[in-house]
N, C-alpha and C. Protein backbone atom coordinates (compact mmCIF):
# COMPACT_ATOMS: atom_id res chain seq x y z
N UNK A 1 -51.47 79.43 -29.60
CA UNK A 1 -51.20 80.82 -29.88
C UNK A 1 -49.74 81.17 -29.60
N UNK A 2 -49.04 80.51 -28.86
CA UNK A 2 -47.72 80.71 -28.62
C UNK A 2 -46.85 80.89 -29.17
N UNK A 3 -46.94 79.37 -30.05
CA UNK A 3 -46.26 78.84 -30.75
C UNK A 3 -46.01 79.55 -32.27
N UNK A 4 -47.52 79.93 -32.19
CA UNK A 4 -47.32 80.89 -33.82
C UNK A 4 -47.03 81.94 -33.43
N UNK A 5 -46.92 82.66 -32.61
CA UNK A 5 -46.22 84.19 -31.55
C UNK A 5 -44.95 83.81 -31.92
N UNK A 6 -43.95 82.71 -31.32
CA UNK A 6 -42.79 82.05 -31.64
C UNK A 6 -42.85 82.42 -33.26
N UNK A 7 -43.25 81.85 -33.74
CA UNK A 7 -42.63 81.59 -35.41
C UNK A 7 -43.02 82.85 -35.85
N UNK A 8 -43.69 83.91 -35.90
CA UNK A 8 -43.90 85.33 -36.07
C UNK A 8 -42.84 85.96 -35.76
N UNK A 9 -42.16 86.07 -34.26
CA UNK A 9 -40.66 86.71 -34.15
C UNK A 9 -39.59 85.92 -34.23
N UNK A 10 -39.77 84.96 -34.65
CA UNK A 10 -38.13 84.47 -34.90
C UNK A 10 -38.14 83.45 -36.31
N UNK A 11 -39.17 83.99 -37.73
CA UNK A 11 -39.18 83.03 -38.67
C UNK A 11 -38.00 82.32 -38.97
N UNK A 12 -36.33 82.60 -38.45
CA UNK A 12 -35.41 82.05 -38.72
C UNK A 12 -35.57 80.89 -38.35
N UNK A 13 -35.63 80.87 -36.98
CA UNK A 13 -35.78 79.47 -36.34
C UNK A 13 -36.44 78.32 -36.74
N UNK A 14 -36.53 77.57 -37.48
CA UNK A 14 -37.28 76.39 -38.25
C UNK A 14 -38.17 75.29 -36.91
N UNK A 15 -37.54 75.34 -35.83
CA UNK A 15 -37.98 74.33 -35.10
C UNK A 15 -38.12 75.07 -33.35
N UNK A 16 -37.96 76.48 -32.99
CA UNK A 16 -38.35 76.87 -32.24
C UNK A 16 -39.53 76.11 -31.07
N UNK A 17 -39.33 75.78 -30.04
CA UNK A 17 -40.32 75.51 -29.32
C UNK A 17 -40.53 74.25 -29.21
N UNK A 18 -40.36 72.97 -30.32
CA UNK A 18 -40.37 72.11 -31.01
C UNK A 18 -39.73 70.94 -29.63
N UNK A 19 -40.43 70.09 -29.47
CA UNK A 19 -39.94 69.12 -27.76
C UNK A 19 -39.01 67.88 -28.72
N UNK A 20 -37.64 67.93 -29.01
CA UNK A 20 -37.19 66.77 -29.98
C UNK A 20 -35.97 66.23 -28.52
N UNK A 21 -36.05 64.74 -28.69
CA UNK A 21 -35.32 63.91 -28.05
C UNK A 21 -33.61 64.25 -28.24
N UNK A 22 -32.57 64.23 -27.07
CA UNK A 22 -31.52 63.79 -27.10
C UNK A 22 -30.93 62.89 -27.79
N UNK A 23 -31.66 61.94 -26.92
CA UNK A 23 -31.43 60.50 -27.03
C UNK A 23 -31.78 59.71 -27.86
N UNK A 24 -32.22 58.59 -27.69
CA UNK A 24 -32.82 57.30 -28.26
C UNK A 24 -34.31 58.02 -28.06
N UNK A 25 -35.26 57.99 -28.86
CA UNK A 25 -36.63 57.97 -29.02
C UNK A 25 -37.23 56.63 -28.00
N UNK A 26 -36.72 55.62 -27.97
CA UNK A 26 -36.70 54.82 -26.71
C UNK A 26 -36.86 55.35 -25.47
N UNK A 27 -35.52 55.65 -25.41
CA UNK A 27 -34.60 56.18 -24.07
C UNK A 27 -36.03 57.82 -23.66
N UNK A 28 -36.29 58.52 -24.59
CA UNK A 28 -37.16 59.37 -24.90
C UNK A 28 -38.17 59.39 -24.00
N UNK A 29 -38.77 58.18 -24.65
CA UNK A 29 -40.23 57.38 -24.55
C UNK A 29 -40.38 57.04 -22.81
N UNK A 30 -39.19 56.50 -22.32
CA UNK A 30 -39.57 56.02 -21.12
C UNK A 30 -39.21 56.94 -20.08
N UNK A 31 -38.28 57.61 -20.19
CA UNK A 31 -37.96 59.18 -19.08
C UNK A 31 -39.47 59.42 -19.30
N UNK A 32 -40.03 60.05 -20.47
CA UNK A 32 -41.04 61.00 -20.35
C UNK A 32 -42.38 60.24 -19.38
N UNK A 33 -42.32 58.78 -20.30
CA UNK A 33 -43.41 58.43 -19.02
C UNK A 33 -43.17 58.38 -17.74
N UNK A 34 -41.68 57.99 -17.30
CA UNK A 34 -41.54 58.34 -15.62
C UNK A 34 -41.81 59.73 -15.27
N UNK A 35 -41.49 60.63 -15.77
CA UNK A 35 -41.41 62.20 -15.50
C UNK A 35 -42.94 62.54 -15.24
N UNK A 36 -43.93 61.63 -16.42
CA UNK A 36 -45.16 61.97 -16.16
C UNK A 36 -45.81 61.57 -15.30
N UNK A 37 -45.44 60.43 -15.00
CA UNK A 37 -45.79 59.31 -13.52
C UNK A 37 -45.61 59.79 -12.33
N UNK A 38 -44.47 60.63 -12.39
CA UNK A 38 -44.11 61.28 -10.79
C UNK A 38 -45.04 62.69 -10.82
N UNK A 39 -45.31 63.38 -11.91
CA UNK A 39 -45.88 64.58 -11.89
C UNK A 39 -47.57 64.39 -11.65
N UNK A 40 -48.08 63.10 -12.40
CA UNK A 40 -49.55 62.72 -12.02
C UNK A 40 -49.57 62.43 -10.45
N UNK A 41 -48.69 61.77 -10.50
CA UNK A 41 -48.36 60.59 -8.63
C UNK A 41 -48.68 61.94 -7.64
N UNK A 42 -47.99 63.17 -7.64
CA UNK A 42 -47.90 64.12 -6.65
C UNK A 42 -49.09 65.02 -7.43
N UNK A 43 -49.72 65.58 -8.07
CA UNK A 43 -50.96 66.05 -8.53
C UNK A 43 -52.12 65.14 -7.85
N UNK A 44 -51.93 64.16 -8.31
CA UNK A 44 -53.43 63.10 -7.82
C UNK A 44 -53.48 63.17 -6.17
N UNK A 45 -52.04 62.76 -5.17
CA UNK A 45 -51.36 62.78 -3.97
C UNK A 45 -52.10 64.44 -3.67
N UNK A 46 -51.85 65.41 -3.70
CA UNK A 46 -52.15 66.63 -2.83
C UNK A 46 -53.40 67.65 -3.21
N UNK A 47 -53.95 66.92 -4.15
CA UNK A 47 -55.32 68.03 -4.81
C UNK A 47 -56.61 66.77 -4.79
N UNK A 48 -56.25 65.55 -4.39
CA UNK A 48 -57.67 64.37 -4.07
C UNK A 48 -58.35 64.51 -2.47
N UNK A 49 -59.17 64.69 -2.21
CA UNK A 49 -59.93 64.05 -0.59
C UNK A 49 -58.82 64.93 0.47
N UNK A 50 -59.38 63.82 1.24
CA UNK A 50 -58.63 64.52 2.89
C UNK A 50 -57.17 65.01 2.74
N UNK A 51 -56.37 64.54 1.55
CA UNK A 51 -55.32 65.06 1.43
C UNK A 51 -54.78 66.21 0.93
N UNK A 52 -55.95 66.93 0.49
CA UNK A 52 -55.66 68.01 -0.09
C UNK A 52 -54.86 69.30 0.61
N UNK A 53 -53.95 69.73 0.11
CA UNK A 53 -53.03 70.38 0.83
C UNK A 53 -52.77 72.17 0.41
N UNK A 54 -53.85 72.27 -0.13
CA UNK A 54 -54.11 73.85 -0.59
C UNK A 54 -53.52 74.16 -0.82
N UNK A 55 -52.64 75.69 -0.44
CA UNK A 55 -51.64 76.12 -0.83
C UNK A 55 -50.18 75.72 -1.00
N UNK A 56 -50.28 74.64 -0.71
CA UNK A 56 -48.93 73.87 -0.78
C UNK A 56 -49.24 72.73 -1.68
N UNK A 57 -50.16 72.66 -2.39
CA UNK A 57 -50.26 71.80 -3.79
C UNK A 57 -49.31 72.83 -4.50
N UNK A 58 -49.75 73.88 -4.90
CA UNK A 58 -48.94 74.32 -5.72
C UNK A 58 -47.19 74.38 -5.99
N UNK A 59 -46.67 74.59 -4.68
CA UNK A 59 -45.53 74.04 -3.98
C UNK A 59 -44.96 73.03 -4.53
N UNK A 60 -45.63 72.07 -4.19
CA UNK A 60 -45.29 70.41 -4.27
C UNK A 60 -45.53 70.10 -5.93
N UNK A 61 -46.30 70.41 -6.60
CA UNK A 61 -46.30 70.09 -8.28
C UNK A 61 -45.35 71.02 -8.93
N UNK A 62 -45.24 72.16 -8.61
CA UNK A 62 -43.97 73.03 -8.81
C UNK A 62 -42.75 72.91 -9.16
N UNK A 63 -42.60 71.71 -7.58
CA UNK A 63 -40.96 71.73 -7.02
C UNK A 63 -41.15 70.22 -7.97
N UNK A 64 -41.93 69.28 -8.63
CA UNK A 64 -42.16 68.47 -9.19
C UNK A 64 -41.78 68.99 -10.84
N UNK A 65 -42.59 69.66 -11.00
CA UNK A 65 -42.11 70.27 -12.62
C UNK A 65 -40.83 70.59 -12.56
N UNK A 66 -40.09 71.76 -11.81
CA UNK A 66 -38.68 71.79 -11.85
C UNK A 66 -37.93 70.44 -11.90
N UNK A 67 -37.90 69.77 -10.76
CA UNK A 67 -36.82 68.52 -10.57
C UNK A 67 -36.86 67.88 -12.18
N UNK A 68 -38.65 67.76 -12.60
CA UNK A 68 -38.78 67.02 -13.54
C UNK A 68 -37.89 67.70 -14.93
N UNK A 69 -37.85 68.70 -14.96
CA UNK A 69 -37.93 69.43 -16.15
C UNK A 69 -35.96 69.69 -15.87
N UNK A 70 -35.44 69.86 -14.69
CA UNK A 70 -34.11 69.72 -14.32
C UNK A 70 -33.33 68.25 -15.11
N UNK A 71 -34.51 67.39 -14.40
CA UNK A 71 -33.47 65.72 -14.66
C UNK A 71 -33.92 65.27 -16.51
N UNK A 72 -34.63 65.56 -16.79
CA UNK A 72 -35.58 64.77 -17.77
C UNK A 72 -35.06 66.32 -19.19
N UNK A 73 -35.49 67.64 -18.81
CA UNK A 73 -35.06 68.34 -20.01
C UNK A 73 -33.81 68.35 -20.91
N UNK A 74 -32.68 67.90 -20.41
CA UNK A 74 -31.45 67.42 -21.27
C UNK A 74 -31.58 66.37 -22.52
N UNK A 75 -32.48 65.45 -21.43
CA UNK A 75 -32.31 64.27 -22.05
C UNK A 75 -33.96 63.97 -23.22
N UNK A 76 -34.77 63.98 -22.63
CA UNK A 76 -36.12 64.21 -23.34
C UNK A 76 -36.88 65.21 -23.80
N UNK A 77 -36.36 66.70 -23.29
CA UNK A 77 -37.16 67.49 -23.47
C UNK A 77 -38.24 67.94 -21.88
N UNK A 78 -38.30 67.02 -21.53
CA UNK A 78 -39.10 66.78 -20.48
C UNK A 78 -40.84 67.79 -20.57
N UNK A 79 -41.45 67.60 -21.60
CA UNK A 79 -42.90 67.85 -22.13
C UNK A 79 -43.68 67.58 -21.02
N UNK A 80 -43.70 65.94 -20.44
CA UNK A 80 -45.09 65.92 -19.63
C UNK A 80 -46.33 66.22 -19.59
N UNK A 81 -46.91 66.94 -21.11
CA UNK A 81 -48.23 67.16 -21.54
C UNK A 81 -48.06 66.93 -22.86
N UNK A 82 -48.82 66.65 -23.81
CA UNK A 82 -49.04 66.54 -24.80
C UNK A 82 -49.57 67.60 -25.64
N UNK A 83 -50.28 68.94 -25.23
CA UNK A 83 -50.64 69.55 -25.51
C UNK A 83 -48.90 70.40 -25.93
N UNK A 84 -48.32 71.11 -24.80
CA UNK A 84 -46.49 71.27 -24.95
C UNK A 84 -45.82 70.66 -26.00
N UNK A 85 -46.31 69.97 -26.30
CA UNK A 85 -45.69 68.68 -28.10
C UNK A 85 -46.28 69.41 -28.75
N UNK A 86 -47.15 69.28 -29.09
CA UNK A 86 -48.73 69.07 -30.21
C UNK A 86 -48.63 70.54 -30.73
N UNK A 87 -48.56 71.75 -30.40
CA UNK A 87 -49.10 72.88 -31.02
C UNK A 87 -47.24 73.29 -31.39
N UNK A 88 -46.43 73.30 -31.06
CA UNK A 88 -44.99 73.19 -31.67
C UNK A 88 -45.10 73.01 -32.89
N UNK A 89 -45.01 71.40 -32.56
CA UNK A 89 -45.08 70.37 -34.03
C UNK A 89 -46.04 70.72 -35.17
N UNK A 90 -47.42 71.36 -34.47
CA UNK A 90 -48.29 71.61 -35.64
C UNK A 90 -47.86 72.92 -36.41
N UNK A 91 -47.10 73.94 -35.53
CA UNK A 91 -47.19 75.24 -36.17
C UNK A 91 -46.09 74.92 -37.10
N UNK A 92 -44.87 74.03 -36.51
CA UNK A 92 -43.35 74.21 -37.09
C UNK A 92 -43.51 72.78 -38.84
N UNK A 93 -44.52 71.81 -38.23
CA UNK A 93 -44.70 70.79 -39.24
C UNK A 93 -43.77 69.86 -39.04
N UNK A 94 -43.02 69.57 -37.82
CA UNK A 94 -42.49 68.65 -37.56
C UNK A 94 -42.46 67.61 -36.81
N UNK A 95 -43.53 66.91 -37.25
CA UNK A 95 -44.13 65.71 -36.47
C UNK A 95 -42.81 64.29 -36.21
N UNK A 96 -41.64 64.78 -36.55
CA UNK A 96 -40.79 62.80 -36.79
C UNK A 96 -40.74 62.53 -35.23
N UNK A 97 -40.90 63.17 -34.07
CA UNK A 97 -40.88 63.02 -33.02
C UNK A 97 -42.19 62.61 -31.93
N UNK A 98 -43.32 63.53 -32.50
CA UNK A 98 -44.39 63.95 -31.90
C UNK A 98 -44.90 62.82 -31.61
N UNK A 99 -44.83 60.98 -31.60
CA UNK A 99 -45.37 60.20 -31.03
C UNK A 99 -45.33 59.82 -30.05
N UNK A 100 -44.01 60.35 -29.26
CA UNK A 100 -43.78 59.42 -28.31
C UNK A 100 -44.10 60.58 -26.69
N UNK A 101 -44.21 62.14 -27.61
CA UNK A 101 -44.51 62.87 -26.94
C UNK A 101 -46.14 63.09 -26.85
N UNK A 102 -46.83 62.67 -27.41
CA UNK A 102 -48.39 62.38 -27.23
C UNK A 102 -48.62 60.81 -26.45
N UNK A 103 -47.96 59.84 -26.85
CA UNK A 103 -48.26 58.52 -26.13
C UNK A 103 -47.54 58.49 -24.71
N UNK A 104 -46.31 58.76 -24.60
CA UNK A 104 -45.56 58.33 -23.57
C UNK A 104 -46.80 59.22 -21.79
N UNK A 105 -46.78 60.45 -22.01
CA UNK A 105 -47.67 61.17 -21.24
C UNK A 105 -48.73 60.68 -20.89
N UNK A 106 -49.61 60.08 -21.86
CA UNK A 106 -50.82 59.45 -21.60
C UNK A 106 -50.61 58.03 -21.15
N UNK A 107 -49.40 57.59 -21.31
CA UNK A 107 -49.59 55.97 -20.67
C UNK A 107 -48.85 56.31 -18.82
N UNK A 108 -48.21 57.41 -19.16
CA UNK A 108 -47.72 57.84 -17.38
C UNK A 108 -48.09 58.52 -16.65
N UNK A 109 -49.98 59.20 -17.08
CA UNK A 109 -50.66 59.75 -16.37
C UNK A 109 -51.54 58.62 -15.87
N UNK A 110 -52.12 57.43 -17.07
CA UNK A 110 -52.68 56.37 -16.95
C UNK A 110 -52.07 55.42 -15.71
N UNK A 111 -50.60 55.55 -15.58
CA UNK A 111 -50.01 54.32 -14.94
C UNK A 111 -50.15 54.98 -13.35
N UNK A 112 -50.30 56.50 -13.02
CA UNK A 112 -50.07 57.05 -11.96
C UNK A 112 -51.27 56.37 -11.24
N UNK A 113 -52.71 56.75 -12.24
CA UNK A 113 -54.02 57.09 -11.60
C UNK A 113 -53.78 55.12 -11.07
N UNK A 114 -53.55 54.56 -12.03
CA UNK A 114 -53.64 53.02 -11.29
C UNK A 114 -53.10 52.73 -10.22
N UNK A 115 -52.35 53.41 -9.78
CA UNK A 115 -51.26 52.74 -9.08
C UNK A 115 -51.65 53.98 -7.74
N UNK A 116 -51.65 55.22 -8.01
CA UNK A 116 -53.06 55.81 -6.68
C UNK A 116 -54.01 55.15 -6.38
N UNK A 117 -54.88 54.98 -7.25
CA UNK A 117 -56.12 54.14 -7.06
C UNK A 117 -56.06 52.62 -5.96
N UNK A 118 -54.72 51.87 -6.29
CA UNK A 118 -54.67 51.27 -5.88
C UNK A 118 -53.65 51.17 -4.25
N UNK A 119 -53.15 52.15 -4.09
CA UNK A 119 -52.67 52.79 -2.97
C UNK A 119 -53.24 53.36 -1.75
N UNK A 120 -54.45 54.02 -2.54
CA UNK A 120 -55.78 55.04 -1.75
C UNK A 120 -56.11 54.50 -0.46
């Protein structure tokens, strides 16, 4: 709903909202999965079991989205969800990007939970 909110007040804009790479689509690809890796890593870390840290989860994934969205938005966009890609691209029709912003997320939420799991 946003996204078509976006393209309703600003039909100029062709690509409004739209998560497109700096860089190398490479270079892209692998920020976003670290960005997503550290954002799963501290999500899984303060909202699982005895560690749960209540009001200071929010805090801690927060100060995680900023840093992330600080170091990583220049250069990638810094998305970290796929859903943040996906309804852009669908409203604007500009998918030449949208793969690496649907895959990269899901292989660095995947790589977090393993690597918690195996930490726990």
């Amino acid at each position: 709903m946003a996204s078509l909110v976006l393209k309703v007040l600003f039909p100029m804009n062709q690509l409004l909202g739209v998560t497109l790479p700096a860089g190398s689509d490479m270079q892209s690809f692998i920020l976003e999965l670290i960005l997503t890796f550290f954002l799963m890593t501290v999500i899984l870390s303060v909202s699982q079991g005895s560690k749960e840290q209540g009001m200071f989860a929010g805090l801690a994934i927060g100060g995680t989205v900023l840093l992330d969205a600080m170091f990583g938005g220049p250069i990638s966009g810094a998305s970290m969800n796929p859903a943040r890609s996906f309804a852009p691209a669908l409203v604007t029709g500009d998918f030449e990007h949208l793969w690496l912003y649907l895959i990269a997320p899901v292989c660095g939420s995947l790589l977090a939970l393993i690597v918690w799991k195996l930490t726990k």
